[in-house]
Structure formats: structure tokens, C-alpha cells
C-alpha atoms as a PDB file:
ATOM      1  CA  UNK A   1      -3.094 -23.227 -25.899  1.00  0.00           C
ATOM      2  CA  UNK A   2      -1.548 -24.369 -22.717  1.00  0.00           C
ATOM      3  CA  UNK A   3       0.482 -23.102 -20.015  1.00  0.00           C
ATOM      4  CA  UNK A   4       3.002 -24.568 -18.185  1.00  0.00           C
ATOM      5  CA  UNK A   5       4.180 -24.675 -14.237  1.00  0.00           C
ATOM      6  CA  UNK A   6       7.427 -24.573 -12.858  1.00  0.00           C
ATOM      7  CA  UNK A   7       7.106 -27.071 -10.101  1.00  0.00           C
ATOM      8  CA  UNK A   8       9.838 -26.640  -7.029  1.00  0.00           C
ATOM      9  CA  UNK A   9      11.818 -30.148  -5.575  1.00  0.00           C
ATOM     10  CA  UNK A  10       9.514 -30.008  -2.757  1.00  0.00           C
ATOM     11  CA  UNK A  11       6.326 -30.759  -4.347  1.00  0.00           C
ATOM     12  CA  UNK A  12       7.948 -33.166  -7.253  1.00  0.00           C
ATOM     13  CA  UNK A  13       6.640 -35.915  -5.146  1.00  0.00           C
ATOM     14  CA  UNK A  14       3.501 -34.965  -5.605  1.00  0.00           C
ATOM     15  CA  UNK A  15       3.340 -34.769  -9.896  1.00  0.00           C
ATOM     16  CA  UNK A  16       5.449 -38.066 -10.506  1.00  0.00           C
ATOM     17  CA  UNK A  17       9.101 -36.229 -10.538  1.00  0.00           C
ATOM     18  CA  UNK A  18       7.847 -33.799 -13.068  1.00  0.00           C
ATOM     19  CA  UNK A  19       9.817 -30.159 -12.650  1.00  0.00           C
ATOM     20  CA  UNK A  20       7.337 -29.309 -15.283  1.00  0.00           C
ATOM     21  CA  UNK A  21       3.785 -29.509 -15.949  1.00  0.00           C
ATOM     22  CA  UNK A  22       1.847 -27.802 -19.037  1.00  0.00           C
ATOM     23  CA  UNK A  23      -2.175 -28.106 -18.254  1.00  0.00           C
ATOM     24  CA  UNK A  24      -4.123 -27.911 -21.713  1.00  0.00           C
ATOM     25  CA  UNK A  25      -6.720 -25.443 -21.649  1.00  0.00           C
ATOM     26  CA  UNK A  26      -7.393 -21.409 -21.684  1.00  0.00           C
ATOM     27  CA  UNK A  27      -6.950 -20.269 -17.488  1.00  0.00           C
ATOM     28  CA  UNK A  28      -8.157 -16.871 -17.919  1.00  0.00           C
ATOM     29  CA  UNK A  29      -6.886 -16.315 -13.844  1.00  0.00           C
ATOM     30  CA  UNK A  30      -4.532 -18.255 -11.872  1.00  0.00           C
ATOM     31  CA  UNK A  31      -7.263 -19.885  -9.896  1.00  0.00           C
ATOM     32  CA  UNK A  32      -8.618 -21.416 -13.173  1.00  0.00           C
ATOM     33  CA  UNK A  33      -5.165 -22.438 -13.397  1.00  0.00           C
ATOM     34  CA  UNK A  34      -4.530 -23.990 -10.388  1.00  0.00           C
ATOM     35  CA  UNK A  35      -7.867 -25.571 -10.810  1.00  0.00           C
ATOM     36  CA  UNK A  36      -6.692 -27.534 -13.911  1.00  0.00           C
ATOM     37  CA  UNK A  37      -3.309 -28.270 -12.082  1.00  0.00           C
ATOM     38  CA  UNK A  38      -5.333 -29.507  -8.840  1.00  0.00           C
ATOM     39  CA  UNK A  39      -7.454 -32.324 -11.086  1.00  0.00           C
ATOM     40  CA  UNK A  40      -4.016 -33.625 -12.267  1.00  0.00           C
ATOM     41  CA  UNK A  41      -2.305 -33.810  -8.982  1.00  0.00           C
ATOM     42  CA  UNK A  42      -4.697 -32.867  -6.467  1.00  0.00           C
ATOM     43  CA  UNK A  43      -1.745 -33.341  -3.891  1.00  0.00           C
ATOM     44  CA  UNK A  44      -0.251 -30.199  -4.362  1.00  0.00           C
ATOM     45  CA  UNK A  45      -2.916 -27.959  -3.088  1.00  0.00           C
ATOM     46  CA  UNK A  46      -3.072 -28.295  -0.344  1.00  0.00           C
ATOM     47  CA  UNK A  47       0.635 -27.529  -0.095  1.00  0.00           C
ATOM     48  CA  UNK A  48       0.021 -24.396  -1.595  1.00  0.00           C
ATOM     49  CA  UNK A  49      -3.189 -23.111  -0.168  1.00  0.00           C
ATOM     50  CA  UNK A  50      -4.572 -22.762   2.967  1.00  0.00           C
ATOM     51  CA  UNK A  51      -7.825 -24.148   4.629  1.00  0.00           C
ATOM     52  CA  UNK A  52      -9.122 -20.626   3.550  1.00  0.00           C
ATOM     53  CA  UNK A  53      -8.267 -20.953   0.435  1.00  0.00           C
ATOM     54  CA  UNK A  54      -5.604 -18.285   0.136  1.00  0.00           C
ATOM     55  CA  UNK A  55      -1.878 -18.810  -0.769  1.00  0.00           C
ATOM     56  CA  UNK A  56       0.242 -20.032   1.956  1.00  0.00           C
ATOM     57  CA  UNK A  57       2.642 -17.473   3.394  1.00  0.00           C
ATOM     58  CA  UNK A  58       5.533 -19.473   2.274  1.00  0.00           C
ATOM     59  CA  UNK A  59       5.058 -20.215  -0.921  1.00  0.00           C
ATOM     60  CA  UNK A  60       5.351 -17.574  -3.909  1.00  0.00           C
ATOM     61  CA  UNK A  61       3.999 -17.879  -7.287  1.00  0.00           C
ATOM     62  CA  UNK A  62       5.066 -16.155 -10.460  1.00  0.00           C
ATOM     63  CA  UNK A  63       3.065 -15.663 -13.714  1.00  0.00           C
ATOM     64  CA  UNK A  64       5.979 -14.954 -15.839  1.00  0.00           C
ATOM     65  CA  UNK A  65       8.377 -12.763 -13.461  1.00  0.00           C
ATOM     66  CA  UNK A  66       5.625 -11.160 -11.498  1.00  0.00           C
ATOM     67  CA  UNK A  67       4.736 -12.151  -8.290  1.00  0.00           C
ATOM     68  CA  UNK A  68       1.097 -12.787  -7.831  1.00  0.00           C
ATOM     69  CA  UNK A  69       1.266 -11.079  -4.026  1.00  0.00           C
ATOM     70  CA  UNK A  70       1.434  -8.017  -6.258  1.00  0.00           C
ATOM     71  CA  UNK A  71      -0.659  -8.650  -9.059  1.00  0.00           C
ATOM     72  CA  UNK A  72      -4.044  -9.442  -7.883  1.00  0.00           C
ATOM     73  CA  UNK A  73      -3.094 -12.936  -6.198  1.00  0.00           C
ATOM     74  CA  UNK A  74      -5.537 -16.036  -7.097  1.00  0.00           C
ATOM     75  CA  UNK A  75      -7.228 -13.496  -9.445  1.00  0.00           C
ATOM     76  CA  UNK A  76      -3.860 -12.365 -11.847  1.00  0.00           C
ATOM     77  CA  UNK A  77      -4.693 -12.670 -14.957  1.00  0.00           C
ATOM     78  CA  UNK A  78      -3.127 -15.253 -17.069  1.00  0.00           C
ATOM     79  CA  UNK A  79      -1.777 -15.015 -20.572  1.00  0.00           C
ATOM     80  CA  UNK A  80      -2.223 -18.153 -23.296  1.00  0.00           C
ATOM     81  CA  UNK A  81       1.164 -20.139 -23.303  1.00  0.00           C
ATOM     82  CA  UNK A  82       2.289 -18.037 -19.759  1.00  0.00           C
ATOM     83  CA  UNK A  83       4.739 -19.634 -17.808  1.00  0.00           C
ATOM     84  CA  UNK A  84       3.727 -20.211 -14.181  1.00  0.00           C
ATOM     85  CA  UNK A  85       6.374 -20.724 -11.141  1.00  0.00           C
ATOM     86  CA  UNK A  86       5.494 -22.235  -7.536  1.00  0.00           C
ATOM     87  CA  UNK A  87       8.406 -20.900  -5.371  1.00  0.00           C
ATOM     88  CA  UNK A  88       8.561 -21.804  -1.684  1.00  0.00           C
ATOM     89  CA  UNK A  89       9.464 -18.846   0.276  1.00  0.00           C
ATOM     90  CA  UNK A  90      13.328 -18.977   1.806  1.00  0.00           C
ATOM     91  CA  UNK A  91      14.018 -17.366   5.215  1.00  0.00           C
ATOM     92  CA  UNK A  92      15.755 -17.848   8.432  1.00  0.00           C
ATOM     93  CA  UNK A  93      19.225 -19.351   8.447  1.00  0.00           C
ATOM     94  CA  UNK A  94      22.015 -18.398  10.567  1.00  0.00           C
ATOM     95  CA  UNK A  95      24.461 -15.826   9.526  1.00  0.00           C
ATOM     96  CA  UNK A  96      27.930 -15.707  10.173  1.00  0.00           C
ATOM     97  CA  UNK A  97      31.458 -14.631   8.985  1.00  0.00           C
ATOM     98  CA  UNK A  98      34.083 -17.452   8.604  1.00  0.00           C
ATOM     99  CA  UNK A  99      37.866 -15.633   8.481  1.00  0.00           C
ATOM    100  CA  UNK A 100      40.789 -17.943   7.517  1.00  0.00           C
ATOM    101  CA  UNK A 101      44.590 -17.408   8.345  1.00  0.00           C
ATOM    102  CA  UNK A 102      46.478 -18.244   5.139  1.00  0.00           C
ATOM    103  CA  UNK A 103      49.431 -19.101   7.120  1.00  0.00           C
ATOM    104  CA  UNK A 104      47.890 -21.650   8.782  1.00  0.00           C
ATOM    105  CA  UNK A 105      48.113 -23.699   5.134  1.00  0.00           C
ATOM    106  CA  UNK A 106      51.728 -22.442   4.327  1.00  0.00           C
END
């Protein structure tokens, strides 16, 4: 059985353009999974973890629709033929309001 990673525009470089990667095997955790992903494209990791090896605060991974942060992390369990996603983390940005006078166009 295999499972398969969801892998964001950033790191594409990094697996030959591939949005998708399965990795043959049976990860019982999402390190063992990672593991397997690392030996293909050893690039990515260190995108993803840090010198500690923990998960970098801006990045997210989901098993499925859970996110690890809340589901034992590096140890989550993962299920044969699971569906894993890499999602970099989105914040800051500037907000603002934009109003538009119709008239102005009539």
C-alpha cells in the first residue's frame, strides 16, 4: 500500500514539478513517512523541519483533514493509502476596505 503527499507550489521545485507524490511502503507514523519522502527528494526537509528536527512554524501538515499540531505531530499515526498534505502557513497581509462611487462610471 502506499500513501500519497500533497506537495504545495513552493516546494514543487524540489520533487521535479510533481503536486503529487505517492511513496510505496507501510509509514506506520508520519515520521516514517516523511522518512520515505526525504530519500526521494531529500530537498524538501529541510524546508519543512527544523535543525531540531521539529516542524517548522510555518508549515502545516494534514493526514487526511487533521492537522498533525493536534494529533500527535511527527508521531500521528498514519493509515495505509492516507492522503498526506504539506501546507505552508498564510499570515500577515495588509487589510483594508476599498469603497467605489458608482457614479464615478455613469
Amino acid at each position: 500500500m502506499s500513501v500519497t503527499f500533497s506537495i504545495p507550489g513552493a516546494l514543487r521545485d524540489f520533487t521535479g514539478g510533481r503536486s503529487r507524490v505517492d511513496i510505496e511502503g507501510s509509514p506506520a507514523t508520519l515520521a516514517d513517512a516523511l522518512s520515505l519522502l526525504w530519500n526521494l527528494y531529500p530537498g524538501i526537509q529541510d524546508r519543512v523541519l527544523t535543525e531540531q528536527g521539529e516542524l517548522r512554524q510555518h508549515i502545516n501538515i494534514f493526514i487526511g483533514e487533521e492537522n498533525v499540531r493536534y494529533t500527535g505531530g511527527l508521531a500521528s499515526p498514519v493509515s495505509p493509502g492516507a492522503e498526506i498534505s504539506i501546507v505552508p502557513a498564510v499570515s500577515g497581509g495588509l487589510s483594508f476596505s476599498c469603497s467605489v462611487r458608482l457614479e464615478q462610471y455613469s
